[in-house]
C-alpha atoms as a PDB file:
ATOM      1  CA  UNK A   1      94.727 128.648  90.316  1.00  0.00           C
ATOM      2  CA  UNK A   2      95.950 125.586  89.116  1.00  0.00           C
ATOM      3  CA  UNK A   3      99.461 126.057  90.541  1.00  0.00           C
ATOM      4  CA  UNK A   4      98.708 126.959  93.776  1.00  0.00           C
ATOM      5  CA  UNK A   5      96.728 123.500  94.276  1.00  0.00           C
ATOM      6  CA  UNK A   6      99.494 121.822  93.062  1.00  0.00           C
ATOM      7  CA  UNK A   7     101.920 123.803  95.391  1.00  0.00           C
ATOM      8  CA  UNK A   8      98.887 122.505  98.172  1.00  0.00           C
ATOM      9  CA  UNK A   9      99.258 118.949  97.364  1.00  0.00           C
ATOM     10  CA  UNK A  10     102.604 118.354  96.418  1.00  0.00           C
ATOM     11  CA  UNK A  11     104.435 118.644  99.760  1.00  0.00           C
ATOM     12  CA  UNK A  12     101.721 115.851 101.072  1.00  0.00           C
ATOM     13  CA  UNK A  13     102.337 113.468  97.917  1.00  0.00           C
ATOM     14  CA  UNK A  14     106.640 112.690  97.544  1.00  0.00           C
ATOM     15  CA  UNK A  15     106.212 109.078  99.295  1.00  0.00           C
ATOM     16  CA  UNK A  16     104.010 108.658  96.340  1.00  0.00           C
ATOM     17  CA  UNK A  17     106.742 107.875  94.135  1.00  0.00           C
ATOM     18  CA  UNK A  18     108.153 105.546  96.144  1.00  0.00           C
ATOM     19  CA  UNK A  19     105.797 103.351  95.884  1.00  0.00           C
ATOM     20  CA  UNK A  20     104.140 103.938  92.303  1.00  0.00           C
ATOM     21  CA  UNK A  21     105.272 101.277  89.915  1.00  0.00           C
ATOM     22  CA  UNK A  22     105.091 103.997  86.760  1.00  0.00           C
ATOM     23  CA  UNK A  23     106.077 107.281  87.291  1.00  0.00           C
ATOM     24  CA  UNK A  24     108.994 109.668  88.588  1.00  0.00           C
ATOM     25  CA  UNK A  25     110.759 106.095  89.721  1.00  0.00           C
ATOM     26  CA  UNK A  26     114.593 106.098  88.203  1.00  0.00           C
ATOM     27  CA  UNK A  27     115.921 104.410  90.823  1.00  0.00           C
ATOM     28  CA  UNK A  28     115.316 101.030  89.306  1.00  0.00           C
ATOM     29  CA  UNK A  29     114.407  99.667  85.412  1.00  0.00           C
ATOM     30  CA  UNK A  30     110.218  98.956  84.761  1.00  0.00           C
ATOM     31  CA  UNK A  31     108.965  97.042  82.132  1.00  0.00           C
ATOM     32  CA  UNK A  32     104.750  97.350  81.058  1.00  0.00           C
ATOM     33  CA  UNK A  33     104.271  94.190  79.315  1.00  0.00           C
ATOM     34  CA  UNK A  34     101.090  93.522  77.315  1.00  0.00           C
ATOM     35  CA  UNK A  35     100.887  89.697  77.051  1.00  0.00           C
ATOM     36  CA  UNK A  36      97.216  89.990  75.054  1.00  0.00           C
ATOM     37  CA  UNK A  37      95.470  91.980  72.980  1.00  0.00           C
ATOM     38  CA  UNK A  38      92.454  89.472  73.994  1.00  0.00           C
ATOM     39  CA  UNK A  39      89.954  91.198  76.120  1.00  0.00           C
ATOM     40  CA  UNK A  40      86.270  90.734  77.330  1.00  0.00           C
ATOM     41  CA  UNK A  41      85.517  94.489  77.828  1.00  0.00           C
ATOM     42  CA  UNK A  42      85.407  96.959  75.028  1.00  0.00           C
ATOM     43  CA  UNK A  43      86.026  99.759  77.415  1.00  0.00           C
ATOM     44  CA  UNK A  44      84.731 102.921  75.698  1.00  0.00           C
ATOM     45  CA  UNK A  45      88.201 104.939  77.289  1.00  0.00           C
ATOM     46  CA  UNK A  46      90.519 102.561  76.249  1.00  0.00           C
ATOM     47  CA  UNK A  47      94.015 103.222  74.483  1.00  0.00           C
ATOM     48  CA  UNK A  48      93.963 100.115  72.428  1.00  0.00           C
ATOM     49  CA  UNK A  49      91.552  99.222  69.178  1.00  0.00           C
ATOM     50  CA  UNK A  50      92.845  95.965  68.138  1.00  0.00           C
ATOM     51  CA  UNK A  51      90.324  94.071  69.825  1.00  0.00           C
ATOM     52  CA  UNK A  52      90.939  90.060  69.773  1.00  0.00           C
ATOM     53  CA  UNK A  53      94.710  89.956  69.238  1.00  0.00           C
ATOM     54  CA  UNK A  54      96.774  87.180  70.768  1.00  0.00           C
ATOM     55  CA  UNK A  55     100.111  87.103  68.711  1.00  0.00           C
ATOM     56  CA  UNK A  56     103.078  86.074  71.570  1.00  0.00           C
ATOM     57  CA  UNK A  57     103.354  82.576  72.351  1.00  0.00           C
ATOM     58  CA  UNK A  58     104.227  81.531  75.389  1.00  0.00           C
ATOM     59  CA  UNK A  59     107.986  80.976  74.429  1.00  0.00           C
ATOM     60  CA  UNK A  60     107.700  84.525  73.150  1.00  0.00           C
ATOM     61  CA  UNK A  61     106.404  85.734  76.694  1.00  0.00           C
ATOM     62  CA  UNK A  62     109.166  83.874  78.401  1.00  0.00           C
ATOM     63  CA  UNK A  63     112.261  85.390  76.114  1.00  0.00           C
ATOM     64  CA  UNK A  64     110.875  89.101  76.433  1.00  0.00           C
ATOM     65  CA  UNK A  65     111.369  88.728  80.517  1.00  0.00           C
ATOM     66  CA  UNK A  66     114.643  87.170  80.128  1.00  0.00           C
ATOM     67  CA  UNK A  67     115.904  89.782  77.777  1.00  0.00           C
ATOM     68  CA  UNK A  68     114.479  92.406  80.345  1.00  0.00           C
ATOM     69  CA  UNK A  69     116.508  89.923  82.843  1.00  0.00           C
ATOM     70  CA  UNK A  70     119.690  91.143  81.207  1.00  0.00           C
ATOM     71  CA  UNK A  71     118.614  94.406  80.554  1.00  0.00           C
ATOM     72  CA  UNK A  72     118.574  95.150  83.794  1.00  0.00           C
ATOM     73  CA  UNK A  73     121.737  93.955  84.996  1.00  0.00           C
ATOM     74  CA  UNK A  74     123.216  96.495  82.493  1.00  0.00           C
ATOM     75  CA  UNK A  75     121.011  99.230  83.645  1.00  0.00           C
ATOM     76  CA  UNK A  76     122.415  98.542  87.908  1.00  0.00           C
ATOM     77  CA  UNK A  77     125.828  98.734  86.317  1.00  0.00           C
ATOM     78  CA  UNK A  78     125.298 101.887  84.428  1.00  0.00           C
ATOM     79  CA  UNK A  79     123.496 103.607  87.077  1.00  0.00           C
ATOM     80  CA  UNK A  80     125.977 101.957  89.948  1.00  0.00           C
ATOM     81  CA  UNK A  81     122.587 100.010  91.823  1.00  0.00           C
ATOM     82  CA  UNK A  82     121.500  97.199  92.916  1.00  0.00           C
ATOM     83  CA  UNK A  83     117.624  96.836  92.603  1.00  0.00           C
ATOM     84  CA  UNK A  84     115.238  94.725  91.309  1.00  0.00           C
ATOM     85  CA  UNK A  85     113.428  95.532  88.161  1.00  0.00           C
ATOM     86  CA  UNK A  86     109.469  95.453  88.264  1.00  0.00           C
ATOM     87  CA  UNK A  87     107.631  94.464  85.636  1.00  0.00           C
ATOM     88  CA  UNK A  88     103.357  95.135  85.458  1.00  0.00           C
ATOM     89  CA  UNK A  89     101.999  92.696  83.456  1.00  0.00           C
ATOM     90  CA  UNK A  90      98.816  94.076  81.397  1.00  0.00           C
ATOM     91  CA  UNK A  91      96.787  93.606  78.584  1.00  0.00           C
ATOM     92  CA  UNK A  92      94.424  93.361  77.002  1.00  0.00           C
ATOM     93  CA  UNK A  93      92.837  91.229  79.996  1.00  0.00           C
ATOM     94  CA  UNK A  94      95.736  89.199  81.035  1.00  0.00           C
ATOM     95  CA  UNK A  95      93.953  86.293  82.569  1.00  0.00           C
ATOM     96  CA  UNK A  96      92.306  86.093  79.661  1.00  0.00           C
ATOM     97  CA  UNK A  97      95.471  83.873  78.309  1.00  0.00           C
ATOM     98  CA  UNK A  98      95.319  79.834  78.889  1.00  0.00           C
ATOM     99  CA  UNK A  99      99.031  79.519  80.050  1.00  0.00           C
ATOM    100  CA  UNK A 100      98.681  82.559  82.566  1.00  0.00           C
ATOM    101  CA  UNK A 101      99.751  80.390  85.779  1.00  0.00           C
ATOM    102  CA  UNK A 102     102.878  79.190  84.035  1.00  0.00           C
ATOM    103  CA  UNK A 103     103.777  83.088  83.631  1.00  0.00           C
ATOM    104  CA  UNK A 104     103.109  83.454  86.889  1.00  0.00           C
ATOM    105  CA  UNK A 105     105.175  80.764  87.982  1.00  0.00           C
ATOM    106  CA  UNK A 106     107.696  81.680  86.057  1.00  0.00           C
ATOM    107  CA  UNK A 107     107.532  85.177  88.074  1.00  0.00           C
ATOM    108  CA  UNK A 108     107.674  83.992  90.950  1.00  0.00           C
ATOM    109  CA  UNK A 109     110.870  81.407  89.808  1.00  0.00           C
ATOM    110  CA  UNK A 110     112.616  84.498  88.822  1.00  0.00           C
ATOM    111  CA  UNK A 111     111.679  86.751  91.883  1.00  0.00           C
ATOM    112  CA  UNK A 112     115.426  87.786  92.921  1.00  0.00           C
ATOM    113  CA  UNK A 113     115.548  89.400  90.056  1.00  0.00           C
ATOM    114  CA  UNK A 114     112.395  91.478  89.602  1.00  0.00           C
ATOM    115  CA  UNK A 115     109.049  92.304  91.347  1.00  0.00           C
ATOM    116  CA  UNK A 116     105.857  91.835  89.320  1.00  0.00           C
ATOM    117  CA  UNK A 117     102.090  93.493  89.763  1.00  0.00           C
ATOM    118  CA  UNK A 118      98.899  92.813  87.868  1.00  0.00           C
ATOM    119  CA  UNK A 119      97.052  95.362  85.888  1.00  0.00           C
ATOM    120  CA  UNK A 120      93.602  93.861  85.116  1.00  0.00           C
ATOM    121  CA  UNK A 121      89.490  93.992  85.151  1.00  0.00           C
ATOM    122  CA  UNK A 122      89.542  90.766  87.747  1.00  0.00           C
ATOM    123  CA  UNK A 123      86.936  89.537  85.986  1.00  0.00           C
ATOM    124  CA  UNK A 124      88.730  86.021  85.857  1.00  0.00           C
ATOM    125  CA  UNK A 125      90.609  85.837  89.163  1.00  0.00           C
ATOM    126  CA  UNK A 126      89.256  83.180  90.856  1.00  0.00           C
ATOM    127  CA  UNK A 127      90.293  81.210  94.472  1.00  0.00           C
ATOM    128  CA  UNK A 128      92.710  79.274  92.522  1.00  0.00           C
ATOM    129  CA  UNK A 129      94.168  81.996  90.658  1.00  0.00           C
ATOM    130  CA  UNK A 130      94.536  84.481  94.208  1.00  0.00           C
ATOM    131  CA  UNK A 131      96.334  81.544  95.329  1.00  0.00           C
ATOM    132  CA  UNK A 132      99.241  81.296  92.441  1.00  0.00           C
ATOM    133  CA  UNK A 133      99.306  84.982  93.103  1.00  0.00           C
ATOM    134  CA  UNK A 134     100.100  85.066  96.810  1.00  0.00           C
ATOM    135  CA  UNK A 135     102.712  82.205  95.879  1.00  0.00           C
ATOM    136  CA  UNK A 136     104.528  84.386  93.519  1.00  0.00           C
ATOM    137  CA  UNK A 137     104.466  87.620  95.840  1.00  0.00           C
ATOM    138  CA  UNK A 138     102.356  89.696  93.394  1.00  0.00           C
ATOM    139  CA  UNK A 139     103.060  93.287  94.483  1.00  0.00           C
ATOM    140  CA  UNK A 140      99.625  94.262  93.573  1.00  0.00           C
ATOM    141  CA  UNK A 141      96.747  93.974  91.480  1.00  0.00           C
ATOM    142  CA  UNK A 142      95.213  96.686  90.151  1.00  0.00           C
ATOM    143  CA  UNK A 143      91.673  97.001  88.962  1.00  0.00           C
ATOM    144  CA  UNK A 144      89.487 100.326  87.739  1.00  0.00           C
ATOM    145  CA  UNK A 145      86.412 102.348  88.680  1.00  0.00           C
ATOM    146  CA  UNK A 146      85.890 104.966  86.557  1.00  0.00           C
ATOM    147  CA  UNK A 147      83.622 107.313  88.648  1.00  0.00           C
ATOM    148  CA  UNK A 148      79.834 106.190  90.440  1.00  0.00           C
ATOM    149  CA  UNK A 149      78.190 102.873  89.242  1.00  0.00           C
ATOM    150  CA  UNK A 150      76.022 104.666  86.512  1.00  0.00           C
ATOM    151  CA  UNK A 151      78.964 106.484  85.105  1.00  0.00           C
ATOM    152  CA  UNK A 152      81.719 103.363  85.440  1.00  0.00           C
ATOM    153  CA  UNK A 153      78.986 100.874  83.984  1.00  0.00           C
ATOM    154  CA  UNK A 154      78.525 103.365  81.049  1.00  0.00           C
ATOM    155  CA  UNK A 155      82.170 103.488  79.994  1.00  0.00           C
ATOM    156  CA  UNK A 156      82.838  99.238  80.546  1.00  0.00           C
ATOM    157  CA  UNK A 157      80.254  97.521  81.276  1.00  0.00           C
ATOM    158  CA  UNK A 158      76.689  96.510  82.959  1.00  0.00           C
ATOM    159  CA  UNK A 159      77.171  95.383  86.180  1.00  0.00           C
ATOM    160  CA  UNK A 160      81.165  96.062  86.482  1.00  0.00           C
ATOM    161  CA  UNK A 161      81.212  98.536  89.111  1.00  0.00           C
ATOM    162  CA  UNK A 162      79.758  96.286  91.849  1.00  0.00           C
ATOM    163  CA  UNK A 163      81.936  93.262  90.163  1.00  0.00           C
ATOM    164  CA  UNK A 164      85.198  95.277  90.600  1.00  0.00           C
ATOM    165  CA  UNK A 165      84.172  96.272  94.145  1.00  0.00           C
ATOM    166  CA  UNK A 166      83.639  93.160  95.129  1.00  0.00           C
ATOM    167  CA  UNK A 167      86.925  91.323  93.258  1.00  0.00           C
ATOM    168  CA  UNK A 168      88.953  94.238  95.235  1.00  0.00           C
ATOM    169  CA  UNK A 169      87.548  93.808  98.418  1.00  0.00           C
ATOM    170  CA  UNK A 170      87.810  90.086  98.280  1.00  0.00           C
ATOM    171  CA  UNK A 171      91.755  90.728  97.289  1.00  0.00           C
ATOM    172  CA  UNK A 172      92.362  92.520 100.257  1.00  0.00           C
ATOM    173  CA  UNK A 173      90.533  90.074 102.479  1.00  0.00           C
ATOM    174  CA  UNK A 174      93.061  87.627 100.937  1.00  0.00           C
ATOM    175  CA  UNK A 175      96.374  89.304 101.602  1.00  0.00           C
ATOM    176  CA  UNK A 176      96.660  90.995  98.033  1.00  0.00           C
ATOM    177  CA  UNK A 177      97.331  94.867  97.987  1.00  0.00           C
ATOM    178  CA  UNK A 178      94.950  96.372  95.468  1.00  0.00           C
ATOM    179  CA  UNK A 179      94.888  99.365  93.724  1.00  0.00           C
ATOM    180  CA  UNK A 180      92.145 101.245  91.792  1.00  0.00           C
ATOM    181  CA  UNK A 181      92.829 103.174  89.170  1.00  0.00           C
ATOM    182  CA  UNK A 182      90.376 106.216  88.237  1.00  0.00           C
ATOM    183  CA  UNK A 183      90.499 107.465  84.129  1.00  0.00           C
ATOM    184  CA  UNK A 184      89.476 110.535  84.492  1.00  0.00           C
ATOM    185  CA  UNK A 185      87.380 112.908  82.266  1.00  0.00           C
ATOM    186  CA  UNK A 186      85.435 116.409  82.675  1.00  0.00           C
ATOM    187  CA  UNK A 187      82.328 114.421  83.163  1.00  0.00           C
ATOM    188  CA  UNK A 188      83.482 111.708  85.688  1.00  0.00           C
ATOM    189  CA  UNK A 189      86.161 113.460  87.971  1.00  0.00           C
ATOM    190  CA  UNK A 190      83.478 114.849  90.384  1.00  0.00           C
ATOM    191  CA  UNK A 191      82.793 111.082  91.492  1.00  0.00           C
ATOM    192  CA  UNK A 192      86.638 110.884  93.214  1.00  0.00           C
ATOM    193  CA  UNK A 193      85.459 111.443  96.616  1.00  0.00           C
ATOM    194  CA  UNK A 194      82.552 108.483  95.941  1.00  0.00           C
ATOM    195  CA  UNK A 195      85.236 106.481  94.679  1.00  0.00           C
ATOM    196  CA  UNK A 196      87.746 107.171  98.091  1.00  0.00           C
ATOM    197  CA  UNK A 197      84.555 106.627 100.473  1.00  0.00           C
ATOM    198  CA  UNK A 198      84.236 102.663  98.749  1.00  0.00           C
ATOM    199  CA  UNK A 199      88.019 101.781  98.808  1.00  0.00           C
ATOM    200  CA  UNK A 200      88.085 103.001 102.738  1.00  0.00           C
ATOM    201  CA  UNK A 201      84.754 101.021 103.083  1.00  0.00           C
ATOM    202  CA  UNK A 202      86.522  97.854 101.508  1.00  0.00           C
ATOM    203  CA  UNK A 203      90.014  98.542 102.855  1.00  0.00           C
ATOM    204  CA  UNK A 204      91.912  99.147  99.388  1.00  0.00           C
ATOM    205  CA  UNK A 205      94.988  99.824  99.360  1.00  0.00           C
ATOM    206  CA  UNK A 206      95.184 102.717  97.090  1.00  0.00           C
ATOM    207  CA  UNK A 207      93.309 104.604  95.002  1.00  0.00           C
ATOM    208  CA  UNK A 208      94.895 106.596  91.970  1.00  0.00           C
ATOM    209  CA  UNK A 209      93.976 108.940  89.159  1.00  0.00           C
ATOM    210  CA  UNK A 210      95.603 109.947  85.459  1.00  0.00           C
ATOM    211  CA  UNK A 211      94.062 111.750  82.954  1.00  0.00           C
ATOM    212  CA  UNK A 212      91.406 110.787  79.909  1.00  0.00           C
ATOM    213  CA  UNK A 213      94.228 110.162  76.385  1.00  0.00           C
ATOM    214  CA  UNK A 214      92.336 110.314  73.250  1.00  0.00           C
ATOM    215  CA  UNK A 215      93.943 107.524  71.629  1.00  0.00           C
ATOM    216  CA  UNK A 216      92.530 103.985  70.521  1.00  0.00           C
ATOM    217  CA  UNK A 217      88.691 103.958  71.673  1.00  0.00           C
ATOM    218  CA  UNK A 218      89.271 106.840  73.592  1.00  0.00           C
ATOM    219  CA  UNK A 219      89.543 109.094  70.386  1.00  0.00           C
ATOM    220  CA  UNK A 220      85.621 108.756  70.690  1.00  0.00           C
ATOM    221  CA  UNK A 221      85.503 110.616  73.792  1.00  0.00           C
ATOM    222  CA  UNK A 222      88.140 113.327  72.922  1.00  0.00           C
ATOM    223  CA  UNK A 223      85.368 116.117  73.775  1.00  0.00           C
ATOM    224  CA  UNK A 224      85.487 114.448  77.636  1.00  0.00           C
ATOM    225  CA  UNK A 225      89.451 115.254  77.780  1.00  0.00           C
ATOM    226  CA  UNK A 226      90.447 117.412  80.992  1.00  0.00           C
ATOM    227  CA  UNK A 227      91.011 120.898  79.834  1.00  0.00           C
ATOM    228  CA  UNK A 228      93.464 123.453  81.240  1.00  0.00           C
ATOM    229  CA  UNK A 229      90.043 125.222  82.262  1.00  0.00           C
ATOM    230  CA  UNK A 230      88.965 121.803  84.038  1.00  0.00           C
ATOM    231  CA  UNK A 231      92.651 121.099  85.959  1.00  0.00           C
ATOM    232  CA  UNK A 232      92.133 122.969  89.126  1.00  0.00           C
ATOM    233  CA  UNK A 233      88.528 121.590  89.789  1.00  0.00           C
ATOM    234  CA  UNK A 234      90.209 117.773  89.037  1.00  0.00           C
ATOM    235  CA  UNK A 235      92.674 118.500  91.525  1.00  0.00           C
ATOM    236  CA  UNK A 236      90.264 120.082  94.002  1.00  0.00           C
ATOM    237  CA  UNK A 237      88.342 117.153  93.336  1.00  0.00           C
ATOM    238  CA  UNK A 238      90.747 114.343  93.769  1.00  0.00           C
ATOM    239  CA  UNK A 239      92.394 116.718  96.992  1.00  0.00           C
ATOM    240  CA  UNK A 240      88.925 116.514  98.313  1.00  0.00           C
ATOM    241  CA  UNK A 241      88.972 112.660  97.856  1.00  0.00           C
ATOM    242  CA  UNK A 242      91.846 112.113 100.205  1.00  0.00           C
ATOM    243  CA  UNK A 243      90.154 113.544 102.873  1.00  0.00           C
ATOM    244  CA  UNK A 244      90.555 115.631 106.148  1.00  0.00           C
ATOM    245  CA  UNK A 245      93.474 114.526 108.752  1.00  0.00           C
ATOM    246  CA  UNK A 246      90.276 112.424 110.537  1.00  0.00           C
ATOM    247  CA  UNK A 247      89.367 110.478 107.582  1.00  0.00           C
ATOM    248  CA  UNK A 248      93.304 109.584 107.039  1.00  0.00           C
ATOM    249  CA  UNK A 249      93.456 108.951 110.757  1.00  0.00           C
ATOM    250  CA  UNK A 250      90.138 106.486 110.778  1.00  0.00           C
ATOM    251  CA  UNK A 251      91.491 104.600 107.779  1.00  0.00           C
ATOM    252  CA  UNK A 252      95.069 104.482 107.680  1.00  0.00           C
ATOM    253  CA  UNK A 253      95.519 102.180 105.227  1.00  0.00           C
ATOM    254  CA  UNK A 254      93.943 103.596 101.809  1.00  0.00           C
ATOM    255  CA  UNK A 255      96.097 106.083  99.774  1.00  0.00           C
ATOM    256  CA  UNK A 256      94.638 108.420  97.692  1.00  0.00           C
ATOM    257  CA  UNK A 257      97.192 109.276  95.681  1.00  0.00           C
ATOM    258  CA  UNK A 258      98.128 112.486  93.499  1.00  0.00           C
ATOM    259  CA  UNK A 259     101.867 112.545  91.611  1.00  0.00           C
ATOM    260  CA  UNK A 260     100.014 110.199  88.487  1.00  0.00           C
ATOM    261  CA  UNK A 261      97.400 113.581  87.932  1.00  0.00           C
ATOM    262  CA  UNK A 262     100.303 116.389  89.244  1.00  0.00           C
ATOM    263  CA  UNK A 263     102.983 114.715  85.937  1.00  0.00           C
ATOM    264  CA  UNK A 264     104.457 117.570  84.045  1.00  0.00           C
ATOM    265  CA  UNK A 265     102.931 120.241  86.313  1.00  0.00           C
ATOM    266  CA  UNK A 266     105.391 122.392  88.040  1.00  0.00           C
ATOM    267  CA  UNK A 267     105.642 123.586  92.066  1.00  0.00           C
ATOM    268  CA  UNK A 268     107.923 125.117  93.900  1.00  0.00           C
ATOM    269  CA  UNK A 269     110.470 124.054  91.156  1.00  0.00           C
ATOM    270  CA  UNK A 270     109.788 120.853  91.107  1.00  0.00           C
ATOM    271  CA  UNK A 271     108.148 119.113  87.987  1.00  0.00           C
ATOM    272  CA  UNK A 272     106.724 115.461  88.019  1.00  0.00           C
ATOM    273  CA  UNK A 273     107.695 113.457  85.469  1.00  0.00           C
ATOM    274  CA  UNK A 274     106.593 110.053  83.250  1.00  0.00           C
ATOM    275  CA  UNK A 275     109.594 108.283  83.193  1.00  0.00           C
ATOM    276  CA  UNK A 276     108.741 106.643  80.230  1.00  0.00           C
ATOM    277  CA  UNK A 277     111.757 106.455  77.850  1.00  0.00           C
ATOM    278  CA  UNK A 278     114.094 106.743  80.557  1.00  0.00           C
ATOM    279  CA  UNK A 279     113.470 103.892  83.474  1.00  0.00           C
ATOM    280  CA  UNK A 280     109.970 102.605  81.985  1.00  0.00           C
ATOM    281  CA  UNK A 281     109.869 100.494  78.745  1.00  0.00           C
ATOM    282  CA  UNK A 282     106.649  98.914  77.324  1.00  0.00           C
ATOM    283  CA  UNK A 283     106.272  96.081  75.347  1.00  0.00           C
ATOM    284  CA  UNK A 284     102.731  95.092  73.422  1.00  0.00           C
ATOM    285  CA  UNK A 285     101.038  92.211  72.579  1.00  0.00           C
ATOM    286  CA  UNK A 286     103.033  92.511  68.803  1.00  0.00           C
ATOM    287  CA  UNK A 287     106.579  92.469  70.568  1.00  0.00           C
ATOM    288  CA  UNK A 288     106.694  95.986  69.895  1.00  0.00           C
ATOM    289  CA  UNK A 289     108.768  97.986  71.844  1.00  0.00           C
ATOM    290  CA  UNK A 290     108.013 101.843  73.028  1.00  0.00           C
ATOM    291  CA  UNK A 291     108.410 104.418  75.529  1.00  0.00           C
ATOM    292  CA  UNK A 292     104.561 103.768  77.045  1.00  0.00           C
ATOM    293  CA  UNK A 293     101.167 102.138  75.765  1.00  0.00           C
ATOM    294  CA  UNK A 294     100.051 105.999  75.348  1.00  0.00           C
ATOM    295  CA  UNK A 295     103.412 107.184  73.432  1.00  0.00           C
ATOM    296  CA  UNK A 296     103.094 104.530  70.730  1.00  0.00           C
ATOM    297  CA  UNK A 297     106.373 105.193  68.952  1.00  0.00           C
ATOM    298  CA  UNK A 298     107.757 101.807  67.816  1.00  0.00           C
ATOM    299  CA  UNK A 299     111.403 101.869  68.810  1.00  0.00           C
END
């Protein structure tokens, strides 16, 4: 069953990895950056356990994107390109670090030579702060809901589900592409469609889902991983969320997309892939360096 919803969906979903900043992209070199361990949330999903960890200075910061800088230059020559590099900056809560706006400035300084997005919880991104971002041609921000306000508040926080609806839709307003990103689990995947119908309300500009890893805090909830048993109905679930040709037509510009949820699953001979290892690099909050946040092999 499983393979003939992929074999539905998959024909629908290849512009997805144009424009996905992770996944099946080896036409250019990505770097996940983790500038803090520092967070305000205690997510009860996440990948990470350190808690208030702040090691990099900002020197630190600086030399990691000018050694990607380089990197990249070698990876255009090798692969015979000429692209910019991207490079999501993460956390921990990012904006959670004092010298944030000189890191953005410094993006933005250095903007020939690589795009940059935002993963984050927006709980800090003020007037000010949308500002420096629009300055520096932030790709996008992305922010998470987790399923319906009951279920998201449960796994983050009290009152976060309205707080991230509002922070996205107030993005938007402001010229910033947003995109949600939806954890799922066997217990919150149902709540896709919910999830669609508030980023069309609010104008989002995508909506994306990847799979429950039991690793960091998340090895609590290792019982709420998708199953092979639970794949089809997560698909059918998050297919349902993208709605009928009507809803697509009546709000053009929210994506619901499915290549993050379809990785290593194969149709019609095709089989989407992490890139992790190969195009993607992540570096933490240590100056460690690995294949991905959720493949914690120190290189």
């Amino acid at each position: 069953m499983a393979a003939a919803v992929v074999a539905v969906v998959a024909a629908e979903d290849v512009e997805d990895a144009e424009i996905d900043m992770i996944c099946m992209h080896a036409s250019r070199l990505l770097l996940q950056f983790h500038i803090t361990g520092r967070c305000n949330l205690q997510c009860k999903h996440c990948y990470r356990t350190e808690g208030d960890v702040e090691t990099l200075s900002f020197d630190a910061v600086i030399s990691v994107m000018e050694q990607f800088k380089e990197l990249r230059k070698e990876y255009n020559l090798q692969h015979n390109i000429k692209r910019k590099g991207h490079i999501n900056i993460t956390g921990g809560e990012p904006f959670f670090r004092k010298d944030m706006k000189q890191i953005l400035t410094y993006l933005g300084e250095n903007k020939k030579f690589f795009t940059y997005g935002i993963l984050s919880n927006g709980s800090f991104i003020d007037d000010e702060m949308i500002s420096i971002l629009k300055k520096t041609e932030v790709s996008f921000v992305q922010l998470s809901i987790d399923g319906n306000k009951e279920m998201h508040d449960s796994l983050r926080a009290p009152g976060d589900y309205d707080r991230v609806l509002k922070t996205a839709e107030y993005l938007e307003k402001k010229g910033i592409r947003t995109y949600i990103s939806f954890t799922a689990n066997k217990e919150n995947y149902k709540y896709l469609p919910i999830v669609a119908r508030e980023c069309r309300k609010r104008n989002i500009t995508k909506l994306w889902s990847d799979r429950l890893v039991p690793i960091g805090n998340g090895q609590e909830l290792e019982s709420l991983v998708i199953t092979k048993g639970d794949f089809s109905r997560y698909l059918k679930s998050l297919k349902k969320a993208q709605g009928n040709w009507l809803i697509r037509h009546l709000y053009p510009k929210t994506q619901v997309a499915m290549n993050r949820a379809l990785q290593f699953q194969n149709s019609n001979g095709a089989i989407y892939s992490c890139s992790a290892g190969d195009s993607l690099i992540t570096v933490d909050e240590f100056g460690n360096i690995m294949p991905c946040r959720r493949m914690p092999v120190v290189c």
